[in-house]
C-alpha atoms as a PDB file:
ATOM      1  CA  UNK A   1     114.229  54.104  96.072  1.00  0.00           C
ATOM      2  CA  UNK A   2     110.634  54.141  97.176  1.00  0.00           C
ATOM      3  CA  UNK A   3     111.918  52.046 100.342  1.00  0.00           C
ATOM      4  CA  UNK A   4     114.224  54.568 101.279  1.00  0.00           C
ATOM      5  CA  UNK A   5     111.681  57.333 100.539  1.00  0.00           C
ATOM      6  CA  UNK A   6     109.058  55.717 103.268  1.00  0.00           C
ATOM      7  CA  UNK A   7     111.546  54.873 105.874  1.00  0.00           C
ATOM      8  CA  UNK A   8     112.702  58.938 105.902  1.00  0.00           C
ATOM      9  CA  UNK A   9     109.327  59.992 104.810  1.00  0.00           C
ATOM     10  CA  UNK A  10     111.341  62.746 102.340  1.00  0.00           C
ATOM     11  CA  UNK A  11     111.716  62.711  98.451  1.00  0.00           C
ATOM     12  CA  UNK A  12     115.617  61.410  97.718  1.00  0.00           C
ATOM     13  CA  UNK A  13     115.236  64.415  95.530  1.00  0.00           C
ATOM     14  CA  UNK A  14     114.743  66.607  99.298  1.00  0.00           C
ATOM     15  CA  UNK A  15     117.040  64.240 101.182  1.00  0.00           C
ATOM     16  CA  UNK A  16     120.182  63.376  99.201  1.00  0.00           C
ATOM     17  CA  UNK A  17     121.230  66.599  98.614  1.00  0.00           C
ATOM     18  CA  UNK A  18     121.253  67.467 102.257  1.00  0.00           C
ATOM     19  CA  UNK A  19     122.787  63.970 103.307  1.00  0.00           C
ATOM     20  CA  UNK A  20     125.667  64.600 101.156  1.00  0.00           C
ATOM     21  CA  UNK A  21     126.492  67.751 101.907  1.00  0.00           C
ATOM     22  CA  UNK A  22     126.608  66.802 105.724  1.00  0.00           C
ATOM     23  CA  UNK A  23     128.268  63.459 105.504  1.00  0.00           C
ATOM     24  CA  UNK A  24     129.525  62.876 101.951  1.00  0.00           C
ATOM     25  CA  UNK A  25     128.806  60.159  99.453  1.00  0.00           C
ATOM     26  CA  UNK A  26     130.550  56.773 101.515  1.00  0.00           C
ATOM     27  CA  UNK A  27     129.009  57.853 104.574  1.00  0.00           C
ATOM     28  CA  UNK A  28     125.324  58.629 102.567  1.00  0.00           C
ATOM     29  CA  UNK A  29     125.353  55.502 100.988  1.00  0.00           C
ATOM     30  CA  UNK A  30     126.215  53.322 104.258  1.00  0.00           C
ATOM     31  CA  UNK A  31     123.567  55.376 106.296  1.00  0.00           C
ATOM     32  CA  UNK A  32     120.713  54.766 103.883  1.00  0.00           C
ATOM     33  CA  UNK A  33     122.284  50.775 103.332  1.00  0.00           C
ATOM     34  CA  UNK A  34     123.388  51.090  99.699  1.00  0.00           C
ATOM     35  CA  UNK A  35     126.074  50.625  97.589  1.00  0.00           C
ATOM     36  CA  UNK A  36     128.146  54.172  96.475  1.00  0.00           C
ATOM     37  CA  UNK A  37     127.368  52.810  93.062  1.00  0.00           C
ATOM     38  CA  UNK A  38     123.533  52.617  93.588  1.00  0.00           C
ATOM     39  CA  UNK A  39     124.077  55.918  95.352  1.00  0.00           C
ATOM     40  CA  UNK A  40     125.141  57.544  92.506  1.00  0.00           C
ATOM     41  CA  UNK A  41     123.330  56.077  90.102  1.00  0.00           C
ATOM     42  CA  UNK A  42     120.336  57.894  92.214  1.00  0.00           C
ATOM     43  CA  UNK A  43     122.339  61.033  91.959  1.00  0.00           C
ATOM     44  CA  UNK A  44     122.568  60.426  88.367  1.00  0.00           C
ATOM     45  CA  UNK A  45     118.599  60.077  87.773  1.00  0.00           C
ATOM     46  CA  UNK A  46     117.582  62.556  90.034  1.00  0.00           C
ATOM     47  CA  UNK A  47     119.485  65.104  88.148  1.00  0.00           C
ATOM     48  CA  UNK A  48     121.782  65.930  91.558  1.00  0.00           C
ATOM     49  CA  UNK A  49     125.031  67.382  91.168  1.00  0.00           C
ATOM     50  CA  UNK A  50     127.536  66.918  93.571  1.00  0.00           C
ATOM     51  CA  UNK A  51     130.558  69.205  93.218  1.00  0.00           C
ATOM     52  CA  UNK A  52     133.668  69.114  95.787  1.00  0.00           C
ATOM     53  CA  UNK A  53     134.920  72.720  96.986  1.00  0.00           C
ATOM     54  CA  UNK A  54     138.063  73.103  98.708  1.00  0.00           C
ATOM     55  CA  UNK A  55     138.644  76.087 101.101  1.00  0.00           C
ATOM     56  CA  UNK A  56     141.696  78.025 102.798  1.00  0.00           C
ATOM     57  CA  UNK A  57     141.454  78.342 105.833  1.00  0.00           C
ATOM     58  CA  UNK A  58     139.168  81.074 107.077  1.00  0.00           C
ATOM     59  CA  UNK A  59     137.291  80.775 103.663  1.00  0.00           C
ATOM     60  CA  UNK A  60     133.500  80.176 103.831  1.00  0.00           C
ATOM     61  CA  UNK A  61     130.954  78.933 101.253  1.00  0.00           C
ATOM     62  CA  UNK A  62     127.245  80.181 100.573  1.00  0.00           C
ATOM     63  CA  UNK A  63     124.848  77.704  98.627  1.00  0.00           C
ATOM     64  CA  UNK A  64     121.917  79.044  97.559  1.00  0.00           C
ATOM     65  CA  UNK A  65     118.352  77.806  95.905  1.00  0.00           C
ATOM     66  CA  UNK A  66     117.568  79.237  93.027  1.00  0.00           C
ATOM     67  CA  UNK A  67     113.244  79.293  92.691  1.00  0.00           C
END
């Protein structure tokens, strides 16, 4: 974790969130050079949820931070 933290110079708790969202969880985990099991088991520790959405066409979705 701490290797991956220094070699994007983020938190995972700043980074994953954002990675997956963009590129999913296969293409997260072979971008930072994990497993999708190790991925997840960050996901898992970190408290991250990762929830899939689909949408009709023409449909748009708003995520917001709460805090």
């Amino acid at each position: 974790m701490l290797a991956v933290e220094e070699k994007f110079n983020q938190p995972l708790e700043k980074l994953l969130p954002e990675l997956v969202t963009e590129n999913g969880l296969s293409a997260t985990a072979d971008y930072l050079g994990v497993s999708k099991a190790t991925l997840g088991y960050w996901l898992l520790k970190l408290d991250i949820i990762v929830r899939r959405v689909a949408l009709a066409p023409g449909e748009t979705l708003e995520v917001k931070r709460v805090g």
